[in-house]
N, C-alpha and C. Protein backbone atom coordinates (compact mmCIF):
# COMPACT_ATOMS: atom_id res chain seq x y z
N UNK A 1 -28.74 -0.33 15.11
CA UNK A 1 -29.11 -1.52 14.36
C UNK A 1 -27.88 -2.13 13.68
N UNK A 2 -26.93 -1.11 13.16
CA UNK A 2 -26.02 -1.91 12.13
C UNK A 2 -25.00 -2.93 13.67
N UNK A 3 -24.60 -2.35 14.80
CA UNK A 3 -24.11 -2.80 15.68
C UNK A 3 -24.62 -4.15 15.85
N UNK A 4 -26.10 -4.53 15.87
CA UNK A 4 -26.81 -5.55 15.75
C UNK A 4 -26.38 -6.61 15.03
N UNK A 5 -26.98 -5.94 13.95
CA UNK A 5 -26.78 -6.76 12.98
C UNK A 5 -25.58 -7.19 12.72
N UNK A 6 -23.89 -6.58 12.75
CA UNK A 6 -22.97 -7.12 12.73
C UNK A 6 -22.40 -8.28 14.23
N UNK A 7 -23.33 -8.13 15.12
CA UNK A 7 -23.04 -9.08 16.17
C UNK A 7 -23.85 -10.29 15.50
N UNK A 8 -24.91 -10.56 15.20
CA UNK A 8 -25.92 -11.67 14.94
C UNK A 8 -24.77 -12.24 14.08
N UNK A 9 -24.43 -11.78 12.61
CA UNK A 9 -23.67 -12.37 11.64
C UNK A 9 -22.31 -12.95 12.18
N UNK A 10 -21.29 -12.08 13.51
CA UNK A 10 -20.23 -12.42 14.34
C UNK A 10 -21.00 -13.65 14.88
N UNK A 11 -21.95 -13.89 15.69
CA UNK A 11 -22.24 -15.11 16.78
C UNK A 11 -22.24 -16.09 15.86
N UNK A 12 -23.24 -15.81 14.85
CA UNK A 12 -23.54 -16.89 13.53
C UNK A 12 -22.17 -17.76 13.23
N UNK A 13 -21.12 -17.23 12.84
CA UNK A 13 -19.95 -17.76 12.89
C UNK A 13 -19.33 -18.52 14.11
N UNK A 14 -19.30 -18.55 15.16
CA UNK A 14 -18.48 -18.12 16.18
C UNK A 14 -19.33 -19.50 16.71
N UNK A 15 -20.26 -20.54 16.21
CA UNK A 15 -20.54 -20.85 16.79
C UNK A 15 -19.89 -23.21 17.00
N UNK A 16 -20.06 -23.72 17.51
CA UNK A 16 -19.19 -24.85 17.73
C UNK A 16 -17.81 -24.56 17.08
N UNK A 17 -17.20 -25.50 16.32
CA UNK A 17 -15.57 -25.69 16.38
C UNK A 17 -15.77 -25.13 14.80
N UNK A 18 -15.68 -23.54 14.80
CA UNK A 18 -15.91 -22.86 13.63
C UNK A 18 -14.22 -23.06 13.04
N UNK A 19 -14.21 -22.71 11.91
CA UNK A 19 -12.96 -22.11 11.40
C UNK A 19 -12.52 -21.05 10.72
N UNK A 20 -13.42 -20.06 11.59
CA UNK A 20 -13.90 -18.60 10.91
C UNK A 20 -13.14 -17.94 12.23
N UNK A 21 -11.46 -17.84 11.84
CA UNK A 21 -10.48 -17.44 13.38
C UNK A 21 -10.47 -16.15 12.99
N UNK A 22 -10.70 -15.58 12.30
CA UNK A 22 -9.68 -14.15 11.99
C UNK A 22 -10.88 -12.96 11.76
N UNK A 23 -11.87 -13.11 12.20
CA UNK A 23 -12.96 -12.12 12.17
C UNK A 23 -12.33 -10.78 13.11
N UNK A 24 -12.19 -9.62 12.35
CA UNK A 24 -11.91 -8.41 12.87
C UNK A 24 -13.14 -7.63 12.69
N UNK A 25 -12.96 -6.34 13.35
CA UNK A 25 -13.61 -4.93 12.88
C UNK A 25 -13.13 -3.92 12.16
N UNK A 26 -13.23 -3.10 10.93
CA UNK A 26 -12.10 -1.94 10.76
C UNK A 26 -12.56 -0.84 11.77
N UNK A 27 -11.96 -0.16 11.80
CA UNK A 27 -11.92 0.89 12.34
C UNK A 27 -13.23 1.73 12.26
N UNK A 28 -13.65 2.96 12.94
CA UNK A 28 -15.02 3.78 12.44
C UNK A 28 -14.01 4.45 11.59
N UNK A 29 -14.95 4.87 10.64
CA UNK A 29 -14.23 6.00 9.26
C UNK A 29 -15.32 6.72 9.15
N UNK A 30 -15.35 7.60 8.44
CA UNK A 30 -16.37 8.43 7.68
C UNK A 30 -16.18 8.59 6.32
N UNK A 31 -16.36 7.45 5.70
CA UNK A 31 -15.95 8.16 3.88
C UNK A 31 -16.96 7.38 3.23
N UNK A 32 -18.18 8.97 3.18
CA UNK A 32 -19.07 9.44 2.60
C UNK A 32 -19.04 9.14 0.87
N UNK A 33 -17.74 9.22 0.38
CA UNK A 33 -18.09 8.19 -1.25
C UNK A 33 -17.75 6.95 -1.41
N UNK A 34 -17.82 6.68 -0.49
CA UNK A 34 -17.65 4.91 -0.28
C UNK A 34 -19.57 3.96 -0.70
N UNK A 35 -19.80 3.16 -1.01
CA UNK A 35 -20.77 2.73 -0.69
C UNK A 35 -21.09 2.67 0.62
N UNK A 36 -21.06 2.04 1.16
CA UNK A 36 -20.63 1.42 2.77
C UNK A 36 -21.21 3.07 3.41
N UNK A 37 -20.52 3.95 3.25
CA UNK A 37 -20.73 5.20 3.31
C UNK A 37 -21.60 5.82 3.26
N UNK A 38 -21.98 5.37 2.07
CA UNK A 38 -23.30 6.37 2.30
C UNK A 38 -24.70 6.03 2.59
N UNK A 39 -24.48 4.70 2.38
CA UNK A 39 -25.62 4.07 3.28
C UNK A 39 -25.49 4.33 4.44
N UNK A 40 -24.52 4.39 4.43
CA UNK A 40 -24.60 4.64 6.53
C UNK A 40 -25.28 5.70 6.95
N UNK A 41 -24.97 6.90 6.10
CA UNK A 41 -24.95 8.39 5.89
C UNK A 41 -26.52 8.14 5.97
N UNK A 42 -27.33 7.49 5.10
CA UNK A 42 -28.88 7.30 5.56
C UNK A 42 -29.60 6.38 6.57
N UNK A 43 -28.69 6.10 7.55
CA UNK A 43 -28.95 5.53 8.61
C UNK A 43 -29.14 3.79 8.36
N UNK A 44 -28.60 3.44 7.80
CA UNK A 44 -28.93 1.99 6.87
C UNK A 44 -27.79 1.28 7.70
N UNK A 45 -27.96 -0.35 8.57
CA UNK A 45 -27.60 -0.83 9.15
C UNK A 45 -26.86 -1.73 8.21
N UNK A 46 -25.39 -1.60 8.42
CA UNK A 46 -24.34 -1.94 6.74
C UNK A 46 -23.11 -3.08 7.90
N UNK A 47 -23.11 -3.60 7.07
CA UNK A 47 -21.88 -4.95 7.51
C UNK A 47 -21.36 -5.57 6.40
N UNK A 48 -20.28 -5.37 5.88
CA UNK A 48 -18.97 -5.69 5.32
C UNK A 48 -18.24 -6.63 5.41
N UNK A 49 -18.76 -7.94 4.60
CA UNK A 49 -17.89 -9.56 4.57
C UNK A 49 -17.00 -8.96 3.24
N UNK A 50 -15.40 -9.41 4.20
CA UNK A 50 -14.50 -9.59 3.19
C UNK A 50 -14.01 -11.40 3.35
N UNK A 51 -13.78 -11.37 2.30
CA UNK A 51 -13.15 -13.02 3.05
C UNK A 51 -11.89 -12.67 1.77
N UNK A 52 -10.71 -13.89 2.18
CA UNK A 52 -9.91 -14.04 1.95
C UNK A 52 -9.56 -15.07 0.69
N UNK A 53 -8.74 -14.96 -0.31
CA UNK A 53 -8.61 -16.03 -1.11
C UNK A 53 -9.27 -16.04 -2.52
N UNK A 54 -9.06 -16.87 -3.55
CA UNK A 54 -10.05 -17.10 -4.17
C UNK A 54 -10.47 -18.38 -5.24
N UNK A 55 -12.09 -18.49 -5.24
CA UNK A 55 -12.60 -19.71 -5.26
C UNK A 55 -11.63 -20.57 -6.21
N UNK A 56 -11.15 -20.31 -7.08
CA UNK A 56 -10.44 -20.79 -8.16
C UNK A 56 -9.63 -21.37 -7.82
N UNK A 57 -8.39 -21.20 -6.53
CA UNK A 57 -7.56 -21.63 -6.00
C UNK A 57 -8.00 -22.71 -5.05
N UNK A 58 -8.70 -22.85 -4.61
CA UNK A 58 -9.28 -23.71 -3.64
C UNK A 58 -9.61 -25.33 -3.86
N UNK A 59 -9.47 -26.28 -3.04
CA UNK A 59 -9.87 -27.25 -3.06
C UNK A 59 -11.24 -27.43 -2.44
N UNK A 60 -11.99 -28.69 -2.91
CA UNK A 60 -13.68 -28.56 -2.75
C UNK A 60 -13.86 -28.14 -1.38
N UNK A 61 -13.53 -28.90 -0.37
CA UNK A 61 -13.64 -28.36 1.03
C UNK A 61 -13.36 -26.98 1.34
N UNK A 62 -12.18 -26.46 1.03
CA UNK A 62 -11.86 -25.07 1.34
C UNK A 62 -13.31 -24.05 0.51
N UNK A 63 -13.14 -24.88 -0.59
CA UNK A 63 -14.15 -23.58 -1.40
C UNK A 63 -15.33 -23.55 -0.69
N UNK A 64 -16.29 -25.10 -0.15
CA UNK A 64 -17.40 -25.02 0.91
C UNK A 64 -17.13 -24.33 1.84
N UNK A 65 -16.37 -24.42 2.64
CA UNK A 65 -16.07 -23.18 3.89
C UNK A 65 -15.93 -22.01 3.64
N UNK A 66 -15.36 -21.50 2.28
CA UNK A 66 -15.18 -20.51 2.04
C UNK A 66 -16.62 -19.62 1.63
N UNK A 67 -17.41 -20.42 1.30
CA UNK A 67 -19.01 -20.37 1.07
C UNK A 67 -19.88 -19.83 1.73
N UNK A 68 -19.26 -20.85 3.16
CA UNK A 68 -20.01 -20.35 4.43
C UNK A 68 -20.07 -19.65 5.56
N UNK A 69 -18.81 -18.51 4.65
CA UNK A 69 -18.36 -17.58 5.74
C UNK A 69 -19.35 -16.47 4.86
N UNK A 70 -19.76 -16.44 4.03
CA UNK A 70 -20.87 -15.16 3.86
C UNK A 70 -22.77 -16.22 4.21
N UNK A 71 -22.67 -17.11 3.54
CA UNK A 71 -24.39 -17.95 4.14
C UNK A 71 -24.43 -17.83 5.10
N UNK A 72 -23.43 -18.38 5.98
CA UNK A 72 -23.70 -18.58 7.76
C UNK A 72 -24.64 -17.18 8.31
N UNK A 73 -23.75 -16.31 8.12
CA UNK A 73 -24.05 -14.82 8.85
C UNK A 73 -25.04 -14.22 8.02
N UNK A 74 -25.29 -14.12 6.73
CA UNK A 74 -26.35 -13.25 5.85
C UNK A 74 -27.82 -14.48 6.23
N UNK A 75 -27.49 -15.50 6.53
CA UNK A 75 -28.95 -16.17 6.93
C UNK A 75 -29.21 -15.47 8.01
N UNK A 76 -28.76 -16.04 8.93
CA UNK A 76 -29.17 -15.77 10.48
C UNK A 76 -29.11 -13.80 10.46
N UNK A 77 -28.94 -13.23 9.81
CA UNK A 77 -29.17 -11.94 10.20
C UNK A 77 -30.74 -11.72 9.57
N UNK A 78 -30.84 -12.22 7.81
CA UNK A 78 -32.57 -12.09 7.61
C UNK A 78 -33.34 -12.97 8.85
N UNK A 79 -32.57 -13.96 9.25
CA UNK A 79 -33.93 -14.45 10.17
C UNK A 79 -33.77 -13.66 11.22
N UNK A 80 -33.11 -13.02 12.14
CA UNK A 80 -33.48 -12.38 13.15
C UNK A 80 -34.06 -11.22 12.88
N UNK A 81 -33.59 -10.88 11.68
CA UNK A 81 -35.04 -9.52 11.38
C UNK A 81 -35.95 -9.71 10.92
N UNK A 82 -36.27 -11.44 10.09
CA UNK A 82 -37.60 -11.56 9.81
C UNK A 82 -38.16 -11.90 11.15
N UNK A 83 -38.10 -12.28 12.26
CA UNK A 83 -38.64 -12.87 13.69
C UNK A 83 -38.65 -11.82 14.64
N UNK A 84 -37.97 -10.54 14.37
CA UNK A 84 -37.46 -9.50 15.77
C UNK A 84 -36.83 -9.92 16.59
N UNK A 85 -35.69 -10.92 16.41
CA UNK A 85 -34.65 -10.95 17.72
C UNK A 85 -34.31 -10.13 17.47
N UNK A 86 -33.55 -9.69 16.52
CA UNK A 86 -32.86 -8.96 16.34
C UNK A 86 -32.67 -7.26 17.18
N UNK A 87 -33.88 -7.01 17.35
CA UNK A 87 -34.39 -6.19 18.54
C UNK A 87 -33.76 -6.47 19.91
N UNK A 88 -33.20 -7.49 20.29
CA UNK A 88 -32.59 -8.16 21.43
C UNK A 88 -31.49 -8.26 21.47
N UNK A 89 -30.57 -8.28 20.50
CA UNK A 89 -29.45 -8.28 20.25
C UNK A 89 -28.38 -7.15 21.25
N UNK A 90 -27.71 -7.72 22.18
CA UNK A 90 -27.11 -7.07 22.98
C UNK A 90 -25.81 -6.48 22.16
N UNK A 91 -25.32 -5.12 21.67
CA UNK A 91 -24.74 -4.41 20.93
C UNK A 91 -22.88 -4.67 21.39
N UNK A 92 -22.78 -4.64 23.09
CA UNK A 92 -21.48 -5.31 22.95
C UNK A 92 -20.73 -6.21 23.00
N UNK A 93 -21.73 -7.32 22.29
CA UNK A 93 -21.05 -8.41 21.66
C UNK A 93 -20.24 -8.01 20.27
N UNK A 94 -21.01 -6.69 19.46
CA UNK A 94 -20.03 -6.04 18.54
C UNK A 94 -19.26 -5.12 19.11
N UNK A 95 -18.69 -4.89 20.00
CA UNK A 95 -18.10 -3.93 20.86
C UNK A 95 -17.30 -4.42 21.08
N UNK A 96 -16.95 -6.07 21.47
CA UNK A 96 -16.06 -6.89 21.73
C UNK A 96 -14.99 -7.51 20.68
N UNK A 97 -15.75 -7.18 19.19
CA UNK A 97 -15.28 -8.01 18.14
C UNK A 97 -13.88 -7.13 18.05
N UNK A 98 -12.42 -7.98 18.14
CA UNK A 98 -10.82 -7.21 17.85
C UNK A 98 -11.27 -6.26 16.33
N UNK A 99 -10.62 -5.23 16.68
CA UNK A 99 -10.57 -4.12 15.90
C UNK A 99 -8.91 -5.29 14.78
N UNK A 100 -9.29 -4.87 13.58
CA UNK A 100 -7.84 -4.89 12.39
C UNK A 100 -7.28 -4.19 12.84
N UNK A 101 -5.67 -5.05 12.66
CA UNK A 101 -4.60 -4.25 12.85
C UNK A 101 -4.29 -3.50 11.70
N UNK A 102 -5.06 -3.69 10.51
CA UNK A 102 -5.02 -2.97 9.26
C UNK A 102 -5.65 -1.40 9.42
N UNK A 103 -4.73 -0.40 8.70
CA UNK A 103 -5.28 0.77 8.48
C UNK A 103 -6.43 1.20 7.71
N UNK A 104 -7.00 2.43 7.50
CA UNK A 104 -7.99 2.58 6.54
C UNK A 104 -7.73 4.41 6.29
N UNK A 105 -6.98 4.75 5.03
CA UNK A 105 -6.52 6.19 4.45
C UNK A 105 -7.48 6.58 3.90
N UNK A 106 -7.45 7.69 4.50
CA UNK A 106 -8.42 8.58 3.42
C UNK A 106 -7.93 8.71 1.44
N UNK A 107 -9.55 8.57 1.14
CA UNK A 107 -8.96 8.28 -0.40
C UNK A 107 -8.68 9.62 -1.04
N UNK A 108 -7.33 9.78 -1.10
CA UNK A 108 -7.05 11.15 -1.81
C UNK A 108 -5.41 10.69 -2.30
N UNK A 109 -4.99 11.81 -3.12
CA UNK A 109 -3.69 11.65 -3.80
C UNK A 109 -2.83 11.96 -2.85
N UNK A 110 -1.61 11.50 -2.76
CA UNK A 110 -0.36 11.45 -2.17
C UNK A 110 -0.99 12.06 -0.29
N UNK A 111 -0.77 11.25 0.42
CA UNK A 111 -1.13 11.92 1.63
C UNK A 111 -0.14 11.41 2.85
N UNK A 112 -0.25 12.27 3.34
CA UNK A 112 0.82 12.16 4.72
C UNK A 112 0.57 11.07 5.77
N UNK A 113 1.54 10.60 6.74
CA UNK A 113 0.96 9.81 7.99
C UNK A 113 -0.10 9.91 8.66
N UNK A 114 -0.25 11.57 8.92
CA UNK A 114 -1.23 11.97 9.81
C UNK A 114 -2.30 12.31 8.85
N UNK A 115 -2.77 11.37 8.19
CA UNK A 115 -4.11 11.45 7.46
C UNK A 115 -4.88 10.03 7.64
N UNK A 116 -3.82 9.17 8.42
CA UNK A 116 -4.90 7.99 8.82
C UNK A 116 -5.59 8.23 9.77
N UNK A 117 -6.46 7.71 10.04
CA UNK A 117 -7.73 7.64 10.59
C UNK A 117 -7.52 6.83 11.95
């Protein structure tokens, strides 16, 4: 389901002459004291909008777009689970989404290279 659901919110974007270019995936992790985490940990279908910037800095237009990079995708995901597309949702369309070239460390004190993930 969370595979789902993070494709519906990806298409949601993705759709005519968007300006939503830089949509990545992080990596799979496992860190269980994370929020994100531990919902997962109870099987809870979890998707993670970061966006970039902030509203304060922005001019009116930027700040509207900047708006509608979390509305766009958090609509269209309640409506496909209030309707059951969402049930239909072919999974590697999130399979396809570019992985970040950004890392993700395990959260602990001073740690070595070989502790990324």
């Amino acid at each position: 389901m969370a595979k789902q659901v993070n494709a519906v919110g990806y298409q949601a974007i993705q759709k005519g002459s968007s300006s939503f270019g830089a949509i990545q995936k992080y990596p799979d992790v496992n860190l269980p004291g994370t929020a994100l985490g531990a919902f997962a940990l109870n099987d809870t279908a979890i998707m993670l909008i970061e966006v970039k910037g902030q509203t304060q800095t922005l001019g009116q237009k930027q700040n509207g777009m900047f708006k509608q990079t979390v509305t766009v995708p958090v609509y269209e995901i309640l409506k496909s689970l209030a309707d059951g597309s969402i049930e239909n949702v072919d999974t590697k369309v999130y399979d396809d989404i570019p992985k970040s070239a950004n890392s993700i460390r395990k959260p602990v004190h001073g740690f070595e290279e070989d502790d990324l993930f």
